[in-house]
N, C-alpha and C. Protein backbone atom coordinates (compact mmCIF):
# COMPACT_ATOMS: atom_id res chain seq x y z
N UNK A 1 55.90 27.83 -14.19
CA UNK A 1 54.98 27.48 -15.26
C UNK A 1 53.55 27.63 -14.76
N UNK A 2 53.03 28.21 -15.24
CA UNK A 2 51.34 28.09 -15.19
C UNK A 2 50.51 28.08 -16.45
N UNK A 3 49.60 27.18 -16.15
CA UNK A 3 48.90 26.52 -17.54
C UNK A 3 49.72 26.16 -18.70
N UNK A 4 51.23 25.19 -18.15
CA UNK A 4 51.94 25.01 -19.56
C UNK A 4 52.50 26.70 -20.56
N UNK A 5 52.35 27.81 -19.85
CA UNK A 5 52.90 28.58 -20.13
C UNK A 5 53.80 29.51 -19.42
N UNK A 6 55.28 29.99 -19.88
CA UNK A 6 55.98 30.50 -18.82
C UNK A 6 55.49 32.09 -19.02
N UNK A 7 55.40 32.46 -16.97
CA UNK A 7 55.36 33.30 -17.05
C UNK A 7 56.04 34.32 -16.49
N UNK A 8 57.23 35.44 -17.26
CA UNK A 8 57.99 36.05 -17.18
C UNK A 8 58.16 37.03 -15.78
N UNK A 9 58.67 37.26 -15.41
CA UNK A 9 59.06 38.25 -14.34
C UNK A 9 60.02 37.87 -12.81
N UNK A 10 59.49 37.36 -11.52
CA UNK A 10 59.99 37.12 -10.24
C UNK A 10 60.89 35.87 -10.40
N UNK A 11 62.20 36.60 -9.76
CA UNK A 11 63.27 34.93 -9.51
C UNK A 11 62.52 33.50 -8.71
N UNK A 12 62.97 32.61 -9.14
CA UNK A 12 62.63 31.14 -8.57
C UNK A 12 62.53 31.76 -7.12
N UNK A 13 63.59 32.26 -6.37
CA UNK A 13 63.59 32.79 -4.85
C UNK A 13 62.51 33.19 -4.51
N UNK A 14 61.69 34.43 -5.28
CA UNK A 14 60.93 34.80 -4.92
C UNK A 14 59.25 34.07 -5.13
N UNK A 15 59.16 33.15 -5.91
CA UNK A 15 58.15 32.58 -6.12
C UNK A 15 58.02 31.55 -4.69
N UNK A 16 59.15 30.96 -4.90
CA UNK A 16 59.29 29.98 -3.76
C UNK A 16 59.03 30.23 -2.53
N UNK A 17 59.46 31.42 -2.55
CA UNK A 17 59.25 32.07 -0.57
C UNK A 17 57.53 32.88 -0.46
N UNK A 18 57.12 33.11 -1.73
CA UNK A 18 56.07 33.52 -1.66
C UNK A 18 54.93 32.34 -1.81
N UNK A 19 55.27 31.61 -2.56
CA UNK A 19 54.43 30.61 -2.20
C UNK A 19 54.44 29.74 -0.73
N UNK A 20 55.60 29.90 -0.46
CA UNK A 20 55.41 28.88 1.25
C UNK A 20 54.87 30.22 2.22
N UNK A 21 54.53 31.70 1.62
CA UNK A 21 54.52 32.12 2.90
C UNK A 21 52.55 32.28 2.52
N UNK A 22 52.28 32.13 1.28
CA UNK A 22 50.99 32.21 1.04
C UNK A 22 50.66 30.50 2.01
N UNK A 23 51.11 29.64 1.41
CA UNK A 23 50.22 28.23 2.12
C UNK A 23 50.44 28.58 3.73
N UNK A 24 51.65 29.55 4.65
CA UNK A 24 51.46 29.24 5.99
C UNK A 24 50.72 29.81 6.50
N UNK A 25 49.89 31.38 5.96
CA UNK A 25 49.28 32.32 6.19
C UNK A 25 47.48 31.84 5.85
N UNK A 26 47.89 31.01 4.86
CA UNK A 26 46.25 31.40 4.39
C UNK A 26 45.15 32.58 4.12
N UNK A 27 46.40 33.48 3.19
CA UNK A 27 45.46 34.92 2.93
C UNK A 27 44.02 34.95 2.43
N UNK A 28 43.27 35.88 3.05
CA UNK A 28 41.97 35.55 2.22
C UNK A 28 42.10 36.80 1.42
N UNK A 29 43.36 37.68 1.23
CA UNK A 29 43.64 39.05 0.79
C UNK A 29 44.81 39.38 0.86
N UNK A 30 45.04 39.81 -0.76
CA UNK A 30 46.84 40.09 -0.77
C UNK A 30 47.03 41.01 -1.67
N UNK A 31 47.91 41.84 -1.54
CA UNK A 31 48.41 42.68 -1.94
C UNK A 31 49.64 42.41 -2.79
N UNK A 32 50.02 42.67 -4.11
CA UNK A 32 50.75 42.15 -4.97
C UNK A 32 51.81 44.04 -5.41
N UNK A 33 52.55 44.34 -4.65
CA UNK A 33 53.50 45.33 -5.34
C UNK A 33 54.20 45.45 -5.96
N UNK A 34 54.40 46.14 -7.17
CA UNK A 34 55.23 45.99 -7.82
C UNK A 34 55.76 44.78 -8.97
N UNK A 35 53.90 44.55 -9.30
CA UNK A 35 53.87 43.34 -9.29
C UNK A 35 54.20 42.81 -10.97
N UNK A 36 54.92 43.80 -11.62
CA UNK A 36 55.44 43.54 -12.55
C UNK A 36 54.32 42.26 -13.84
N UNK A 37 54.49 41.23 -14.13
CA UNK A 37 53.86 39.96 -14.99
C UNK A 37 52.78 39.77 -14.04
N UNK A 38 53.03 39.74 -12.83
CA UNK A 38 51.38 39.21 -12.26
C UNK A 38 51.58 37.77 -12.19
N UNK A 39 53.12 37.48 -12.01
CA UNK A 39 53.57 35.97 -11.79
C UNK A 39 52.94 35.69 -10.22
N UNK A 40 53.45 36.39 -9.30
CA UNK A 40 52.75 36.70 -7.44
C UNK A 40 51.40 35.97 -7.78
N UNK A 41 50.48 37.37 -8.60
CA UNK A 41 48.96 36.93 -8.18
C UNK A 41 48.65 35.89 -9.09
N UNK A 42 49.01 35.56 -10.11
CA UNK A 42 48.63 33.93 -10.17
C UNK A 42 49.44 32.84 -9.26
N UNK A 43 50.64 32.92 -8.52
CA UNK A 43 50.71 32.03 -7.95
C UNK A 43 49.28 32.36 -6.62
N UNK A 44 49.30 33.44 -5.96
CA UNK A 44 48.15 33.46 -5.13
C UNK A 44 46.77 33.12 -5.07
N UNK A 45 46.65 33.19 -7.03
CA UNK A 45 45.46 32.55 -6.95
C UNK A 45 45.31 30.93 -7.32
N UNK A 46 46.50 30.17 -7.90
CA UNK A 46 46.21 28.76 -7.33
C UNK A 46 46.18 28.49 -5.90
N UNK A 47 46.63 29.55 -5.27
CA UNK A 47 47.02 28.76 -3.69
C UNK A 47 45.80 29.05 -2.87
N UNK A 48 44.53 29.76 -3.91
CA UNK A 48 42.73 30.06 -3.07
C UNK A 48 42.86 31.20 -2.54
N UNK A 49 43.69 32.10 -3.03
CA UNK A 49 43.24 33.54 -2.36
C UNK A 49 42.32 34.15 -2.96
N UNK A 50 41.78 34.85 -2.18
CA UNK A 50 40.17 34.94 -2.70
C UNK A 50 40.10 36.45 -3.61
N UNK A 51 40.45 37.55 -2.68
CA UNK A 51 40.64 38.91 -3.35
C UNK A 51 42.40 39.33 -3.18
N UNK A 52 42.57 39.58 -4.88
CA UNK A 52 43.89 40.39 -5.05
C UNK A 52 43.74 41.90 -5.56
N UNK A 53 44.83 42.30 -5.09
CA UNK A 53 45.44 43.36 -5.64
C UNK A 53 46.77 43.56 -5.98
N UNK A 54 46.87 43.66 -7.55
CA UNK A 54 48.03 43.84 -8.22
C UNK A 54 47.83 45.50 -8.57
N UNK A 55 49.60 45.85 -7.78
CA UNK A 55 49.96 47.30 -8.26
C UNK A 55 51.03 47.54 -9.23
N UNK A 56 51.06 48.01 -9.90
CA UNK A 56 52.81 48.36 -10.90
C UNK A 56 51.61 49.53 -11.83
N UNK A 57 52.97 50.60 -12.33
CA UNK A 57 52.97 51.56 -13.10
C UNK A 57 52.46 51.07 -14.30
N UNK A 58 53.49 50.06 -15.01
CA UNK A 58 53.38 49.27 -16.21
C UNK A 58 53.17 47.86 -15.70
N UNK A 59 51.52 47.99 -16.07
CA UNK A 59 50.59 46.80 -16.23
C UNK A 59 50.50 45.58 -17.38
N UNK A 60 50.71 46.24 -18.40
CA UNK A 60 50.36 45.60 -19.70
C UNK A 60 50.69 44.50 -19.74
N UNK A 61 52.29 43.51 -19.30
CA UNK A 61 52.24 42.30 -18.91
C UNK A 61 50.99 41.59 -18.11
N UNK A 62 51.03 42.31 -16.86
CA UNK A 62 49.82 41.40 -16.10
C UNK A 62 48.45 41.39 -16.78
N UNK A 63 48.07 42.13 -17.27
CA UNK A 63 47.18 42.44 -17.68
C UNK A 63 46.41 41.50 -18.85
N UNK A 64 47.87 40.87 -19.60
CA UNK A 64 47.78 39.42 -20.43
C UNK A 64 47.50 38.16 -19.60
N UNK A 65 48.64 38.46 -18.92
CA UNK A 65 48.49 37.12 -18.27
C UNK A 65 47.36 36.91 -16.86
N UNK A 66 46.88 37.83 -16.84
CA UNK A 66 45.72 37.83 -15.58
C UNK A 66 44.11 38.08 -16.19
N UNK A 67 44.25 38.50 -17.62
CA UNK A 67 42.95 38.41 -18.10
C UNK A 67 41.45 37.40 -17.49
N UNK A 68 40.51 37.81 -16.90
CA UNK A 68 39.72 37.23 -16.88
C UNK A 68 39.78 36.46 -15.85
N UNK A 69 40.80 36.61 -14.97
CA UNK A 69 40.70 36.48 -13.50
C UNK A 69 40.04 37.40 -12.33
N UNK A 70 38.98 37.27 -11.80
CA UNK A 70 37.47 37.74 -11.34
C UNK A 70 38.27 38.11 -9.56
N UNK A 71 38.98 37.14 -9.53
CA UNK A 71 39.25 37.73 -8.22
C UNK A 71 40.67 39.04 -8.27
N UNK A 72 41.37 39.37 -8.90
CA UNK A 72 42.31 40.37 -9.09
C UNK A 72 41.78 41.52 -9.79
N UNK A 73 42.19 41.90 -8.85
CA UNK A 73 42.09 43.73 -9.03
C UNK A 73 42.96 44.29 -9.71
N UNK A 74 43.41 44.53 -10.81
CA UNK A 74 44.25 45.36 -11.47
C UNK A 74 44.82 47.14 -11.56
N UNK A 75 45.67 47.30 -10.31
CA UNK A 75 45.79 48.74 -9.87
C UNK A 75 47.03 49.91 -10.83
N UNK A 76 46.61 50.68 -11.65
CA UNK A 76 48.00 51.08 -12.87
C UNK A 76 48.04 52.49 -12.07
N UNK A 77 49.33 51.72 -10.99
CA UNK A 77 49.87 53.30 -10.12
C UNK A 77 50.93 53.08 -9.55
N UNK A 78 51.45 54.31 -8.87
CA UNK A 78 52.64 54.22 -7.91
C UNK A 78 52.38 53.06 -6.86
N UNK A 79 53.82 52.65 -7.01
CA UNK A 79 53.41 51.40 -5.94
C UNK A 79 53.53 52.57 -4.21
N UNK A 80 54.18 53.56 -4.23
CA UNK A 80 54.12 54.23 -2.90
C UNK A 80 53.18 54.77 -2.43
N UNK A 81 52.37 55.50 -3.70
CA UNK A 81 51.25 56.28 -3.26
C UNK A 81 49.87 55.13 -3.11
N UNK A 82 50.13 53.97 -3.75
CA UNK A 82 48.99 52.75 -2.83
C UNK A 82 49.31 52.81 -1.69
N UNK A 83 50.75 52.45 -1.43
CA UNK A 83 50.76 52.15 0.00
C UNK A 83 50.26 53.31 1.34
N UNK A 84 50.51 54.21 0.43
CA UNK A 84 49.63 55.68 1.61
C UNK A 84 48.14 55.81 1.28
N UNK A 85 47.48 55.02 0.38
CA UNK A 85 46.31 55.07 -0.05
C UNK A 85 45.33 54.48 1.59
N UNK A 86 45.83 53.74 2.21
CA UNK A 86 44.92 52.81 3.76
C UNK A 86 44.74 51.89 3.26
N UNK A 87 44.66 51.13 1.85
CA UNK A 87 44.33 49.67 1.83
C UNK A 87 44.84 48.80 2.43
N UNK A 88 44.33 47.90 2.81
CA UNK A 88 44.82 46.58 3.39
C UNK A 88 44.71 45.45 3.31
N UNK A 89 45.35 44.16 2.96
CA UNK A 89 45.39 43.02 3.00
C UNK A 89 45.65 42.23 4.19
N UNK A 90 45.68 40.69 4.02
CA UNK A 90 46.40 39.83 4.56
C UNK A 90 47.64 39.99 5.00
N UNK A 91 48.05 39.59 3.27
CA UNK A 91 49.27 39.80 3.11
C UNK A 91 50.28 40.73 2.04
N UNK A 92 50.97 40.66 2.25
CA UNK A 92 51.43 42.17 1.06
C UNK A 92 52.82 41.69 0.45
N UNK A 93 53.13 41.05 -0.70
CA UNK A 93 54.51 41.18 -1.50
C UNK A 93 54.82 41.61 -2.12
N UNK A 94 56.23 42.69 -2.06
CA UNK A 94 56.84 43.55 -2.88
C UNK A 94 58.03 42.85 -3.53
N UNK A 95 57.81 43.25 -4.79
CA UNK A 95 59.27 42.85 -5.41
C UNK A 95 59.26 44.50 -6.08
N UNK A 96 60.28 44.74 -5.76
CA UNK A 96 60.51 46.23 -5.94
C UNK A 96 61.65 46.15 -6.92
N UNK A 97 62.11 47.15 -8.13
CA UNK A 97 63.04 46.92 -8.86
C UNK A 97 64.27 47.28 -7.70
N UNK A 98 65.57 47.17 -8.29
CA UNK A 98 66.81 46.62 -7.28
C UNK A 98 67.16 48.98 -6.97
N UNK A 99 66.77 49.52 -7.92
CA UNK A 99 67.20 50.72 -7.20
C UNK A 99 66.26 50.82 -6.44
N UNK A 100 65.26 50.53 -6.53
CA UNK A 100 64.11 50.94 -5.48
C UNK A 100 63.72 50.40 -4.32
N UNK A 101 64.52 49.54 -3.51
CA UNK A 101 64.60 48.95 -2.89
C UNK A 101 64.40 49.20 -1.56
N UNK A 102 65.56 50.32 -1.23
CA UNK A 102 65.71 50.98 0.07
C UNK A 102 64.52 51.70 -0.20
N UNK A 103 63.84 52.71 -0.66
CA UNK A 103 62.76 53.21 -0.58
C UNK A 103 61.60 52.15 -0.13
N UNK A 104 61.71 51.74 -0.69
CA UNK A 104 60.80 50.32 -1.00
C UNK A 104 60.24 49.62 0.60
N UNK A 105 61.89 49.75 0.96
CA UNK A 105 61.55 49.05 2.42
C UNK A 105 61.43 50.14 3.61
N UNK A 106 62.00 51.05 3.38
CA UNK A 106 61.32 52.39 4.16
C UNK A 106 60.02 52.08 4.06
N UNK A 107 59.44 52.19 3.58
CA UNK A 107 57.82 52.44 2.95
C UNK A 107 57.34 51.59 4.22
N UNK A 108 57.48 50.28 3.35
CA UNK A 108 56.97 49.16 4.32
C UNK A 108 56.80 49.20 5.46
N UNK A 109 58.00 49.55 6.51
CA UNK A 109 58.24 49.49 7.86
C UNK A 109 57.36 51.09 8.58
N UNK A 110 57.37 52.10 7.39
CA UNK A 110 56.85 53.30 7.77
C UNK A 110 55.06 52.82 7.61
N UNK A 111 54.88 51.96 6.87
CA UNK A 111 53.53 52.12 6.41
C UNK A 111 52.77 50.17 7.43
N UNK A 112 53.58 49.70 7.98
CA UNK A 112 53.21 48.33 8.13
C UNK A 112 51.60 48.02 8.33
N UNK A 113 50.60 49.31 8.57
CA UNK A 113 49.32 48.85 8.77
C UNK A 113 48.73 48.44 7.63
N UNK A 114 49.78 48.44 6.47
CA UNK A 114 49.30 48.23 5.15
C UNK A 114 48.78 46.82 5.14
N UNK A 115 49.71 45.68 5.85
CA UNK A 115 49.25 43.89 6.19
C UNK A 115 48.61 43.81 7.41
N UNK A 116 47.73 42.64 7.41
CA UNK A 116 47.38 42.26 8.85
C UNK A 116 47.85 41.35 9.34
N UNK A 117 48.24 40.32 8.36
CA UNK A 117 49.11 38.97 8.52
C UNK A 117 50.77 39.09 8.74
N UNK A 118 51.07 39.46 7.42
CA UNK A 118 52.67 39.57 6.97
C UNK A 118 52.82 40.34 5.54
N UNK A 119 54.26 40.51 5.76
CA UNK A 119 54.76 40.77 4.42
C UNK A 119 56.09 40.29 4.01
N UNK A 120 56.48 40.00 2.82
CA UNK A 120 57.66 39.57 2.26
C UNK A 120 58.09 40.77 1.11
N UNK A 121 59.48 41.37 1.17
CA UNK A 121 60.07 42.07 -0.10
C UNK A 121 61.41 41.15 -0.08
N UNK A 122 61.03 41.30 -1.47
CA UNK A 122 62.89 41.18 -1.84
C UNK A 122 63.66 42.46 -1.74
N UNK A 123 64.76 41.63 -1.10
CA UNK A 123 65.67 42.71 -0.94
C UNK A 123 67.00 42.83 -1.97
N UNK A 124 66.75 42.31 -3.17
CA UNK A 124 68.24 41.84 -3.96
C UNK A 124 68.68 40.34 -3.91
N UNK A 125 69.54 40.14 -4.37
CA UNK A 125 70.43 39.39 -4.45
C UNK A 125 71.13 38.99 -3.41
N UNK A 126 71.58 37.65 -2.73
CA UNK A 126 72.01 37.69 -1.31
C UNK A 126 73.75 38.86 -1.61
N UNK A 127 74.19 38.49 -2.61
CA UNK A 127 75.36 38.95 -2.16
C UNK A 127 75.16 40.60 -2.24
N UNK A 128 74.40 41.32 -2.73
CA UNK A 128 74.06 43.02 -2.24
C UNK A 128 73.16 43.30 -1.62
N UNK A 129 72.70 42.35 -0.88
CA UNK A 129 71.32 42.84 0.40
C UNK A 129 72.03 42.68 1.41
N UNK A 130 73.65 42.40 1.64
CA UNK A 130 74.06 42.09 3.22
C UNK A 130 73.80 43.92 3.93
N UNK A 131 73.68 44.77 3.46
CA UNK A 131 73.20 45.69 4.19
C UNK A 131 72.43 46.11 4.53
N UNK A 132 71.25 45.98 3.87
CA UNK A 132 69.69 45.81 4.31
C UNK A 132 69.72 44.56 5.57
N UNK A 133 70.19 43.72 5.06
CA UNK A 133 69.99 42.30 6.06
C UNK A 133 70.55 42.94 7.66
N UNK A 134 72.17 44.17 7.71
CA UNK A 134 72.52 43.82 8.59
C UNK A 134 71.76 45.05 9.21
N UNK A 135 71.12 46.07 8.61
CA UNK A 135 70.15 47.19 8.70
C UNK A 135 69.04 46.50 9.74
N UNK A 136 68.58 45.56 9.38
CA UNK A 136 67.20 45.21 10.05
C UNK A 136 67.50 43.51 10.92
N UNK A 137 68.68 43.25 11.12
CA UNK A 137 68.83 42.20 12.32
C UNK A 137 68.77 42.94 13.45
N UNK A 138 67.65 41.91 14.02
CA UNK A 138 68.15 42.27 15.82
C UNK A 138 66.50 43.08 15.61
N UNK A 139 65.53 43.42 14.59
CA UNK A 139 64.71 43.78 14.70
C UNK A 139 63.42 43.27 14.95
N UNK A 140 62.65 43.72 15.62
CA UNK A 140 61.43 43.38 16.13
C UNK A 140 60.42 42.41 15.15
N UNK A 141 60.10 41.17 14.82
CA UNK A 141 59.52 41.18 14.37
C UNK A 141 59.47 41.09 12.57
N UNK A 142 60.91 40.98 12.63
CA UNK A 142 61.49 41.27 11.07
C UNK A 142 62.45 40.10 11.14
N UNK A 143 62.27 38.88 9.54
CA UNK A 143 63.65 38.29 10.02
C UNK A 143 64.14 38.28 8.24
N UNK A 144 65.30 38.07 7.83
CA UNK A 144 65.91 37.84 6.65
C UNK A 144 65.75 36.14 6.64
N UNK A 145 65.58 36.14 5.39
CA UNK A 145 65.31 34.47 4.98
C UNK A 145 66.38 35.15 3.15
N UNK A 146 66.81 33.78 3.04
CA UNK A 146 67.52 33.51 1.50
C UNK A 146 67.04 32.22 1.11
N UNK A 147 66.76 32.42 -0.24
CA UNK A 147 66.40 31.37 -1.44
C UNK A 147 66.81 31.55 -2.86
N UNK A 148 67.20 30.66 -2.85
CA UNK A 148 67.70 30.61 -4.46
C UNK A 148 68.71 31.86 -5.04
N UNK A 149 69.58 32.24 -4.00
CA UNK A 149 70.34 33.12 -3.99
C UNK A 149 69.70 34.46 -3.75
N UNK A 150 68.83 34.86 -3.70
CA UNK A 150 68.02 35.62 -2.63
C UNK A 150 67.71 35.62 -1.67
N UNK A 151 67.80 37.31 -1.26
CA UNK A 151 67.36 38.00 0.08
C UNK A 151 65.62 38.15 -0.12
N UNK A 152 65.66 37.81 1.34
CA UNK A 152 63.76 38.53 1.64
C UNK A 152 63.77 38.94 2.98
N UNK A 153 63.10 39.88 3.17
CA UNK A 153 62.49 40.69 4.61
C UNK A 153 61.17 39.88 4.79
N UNK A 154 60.72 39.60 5.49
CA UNK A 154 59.37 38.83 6.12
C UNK A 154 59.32 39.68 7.32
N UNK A 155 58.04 40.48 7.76
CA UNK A 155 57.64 40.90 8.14
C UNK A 155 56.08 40.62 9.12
N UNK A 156 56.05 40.58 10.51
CA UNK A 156 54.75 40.07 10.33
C UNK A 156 54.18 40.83 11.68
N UNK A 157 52.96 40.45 11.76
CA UNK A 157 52.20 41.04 13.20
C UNK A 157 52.21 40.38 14.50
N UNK A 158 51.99 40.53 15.83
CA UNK A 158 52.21 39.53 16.77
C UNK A 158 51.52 38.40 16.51
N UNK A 159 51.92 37.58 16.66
CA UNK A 159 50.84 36.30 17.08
C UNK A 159 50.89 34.92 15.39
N UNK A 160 51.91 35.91 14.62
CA UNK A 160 51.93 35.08 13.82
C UNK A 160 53.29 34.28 13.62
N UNK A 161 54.36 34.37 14.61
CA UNK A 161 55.61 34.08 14.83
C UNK A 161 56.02 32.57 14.05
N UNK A 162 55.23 31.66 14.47
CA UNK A 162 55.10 30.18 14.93
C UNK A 162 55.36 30.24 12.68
N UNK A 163 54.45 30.71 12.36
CA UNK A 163 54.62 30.67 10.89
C UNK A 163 55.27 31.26 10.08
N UNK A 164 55.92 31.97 10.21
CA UNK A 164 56.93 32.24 9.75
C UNK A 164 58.62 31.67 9.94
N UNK A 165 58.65 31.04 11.28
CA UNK A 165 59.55 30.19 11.50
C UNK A 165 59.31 29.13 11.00
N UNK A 166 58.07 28.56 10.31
CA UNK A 166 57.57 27.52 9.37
C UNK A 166 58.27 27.44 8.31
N UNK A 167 57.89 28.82 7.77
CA UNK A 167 58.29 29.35 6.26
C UNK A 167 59.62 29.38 6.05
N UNK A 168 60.80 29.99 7.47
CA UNK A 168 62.18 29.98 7.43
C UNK A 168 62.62 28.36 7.32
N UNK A 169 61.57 27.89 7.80
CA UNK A 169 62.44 26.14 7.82
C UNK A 169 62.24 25.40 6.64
N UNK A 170 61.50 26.15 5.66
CA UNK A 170 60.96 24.80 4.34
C UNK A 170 61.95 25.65 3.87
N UNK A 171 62.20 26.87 3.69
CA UNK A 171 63.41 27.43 2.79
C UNK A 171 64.80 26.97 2.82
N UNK A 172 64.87 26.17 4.18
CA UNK A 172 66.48 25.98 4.65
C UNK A 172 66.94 24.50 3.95
């Protein structure tokens, strides 16, 4: 709910894990992919992030519900060809539709200078992300977290370890 109105798009999972990973990070800059309603960047912007960027093809949802919000950037493009664009944030969350997924997370891992902090994608549903999940265990720097019957990839840079094992523990 925001402002007493619901707003359509990201599972409870994903709000939830994005909001604990916005309060552990403290982005002053985020990157919103795929960002469908623009549910992400208003949760980012109660939580004081200062500059957003929302990407998706089809805007016209966010575009209602983000009206007249000064700090979001409203981007109507490929969410891949941003990510080869050099911009950069904080932090970067993808909710990618469920075929686009594996691309999705290629991208990410090919493109990681895209965050400076972290990143979170959903990866599906826990019960069809066990292959993505078992794809990227044991990896550097990468851990799977589940909420609310969702998968997420969290992703981050050295030195930010301590918080993200934050973020894995309010989820558990």
């Amino acid at each position: 709910m925001f402002d007493g109105e619901y707003v359509y798009g990201p599972t409870p999972g994903l709000i939830e894990a994005s909001d604990l990973l916005i309060k552990a990070f403290k982005p002053r800059s985020l990157i919103d992919l795929f960002g469908g309603s623009g549910a992400v960047s208003k949760l980012a912007l109660r939580n004081g992030v200062r500059k957003i960027i929302y990407v998706d093809l089809y805007s016209e949802a966010a575009e209602l519900n983000l009206r007249g919000e000064k700090a979001v950037t409203i981007i109507k493009r490929d969410a891949f060809e941003f990510m080869r664009s050099g911009v950069k944030a904080d932090v970067v969350i993808l909710d990618p539709p469920e075929e686009l997924i594996p691309k999705a997370l290629k991208a990410l891992l090919r493109f990681r200078n895209v965050f400076r902090k972290a990143a979170l994608i959903w990866i599906g549903p826990i019960e069809r992300s066990r292959r993505y999940a078992r794809a990227l265990k044991g990896r550097r720097l990468i851990r799977i977290l589940e909420a609310w019957g969702d998968s997420f990839a969290i992703l981050w840079k050295p030195g930010f370890g301590d918080r993200v094992y934050k973020v894995e523990s309010l989820l558990e």
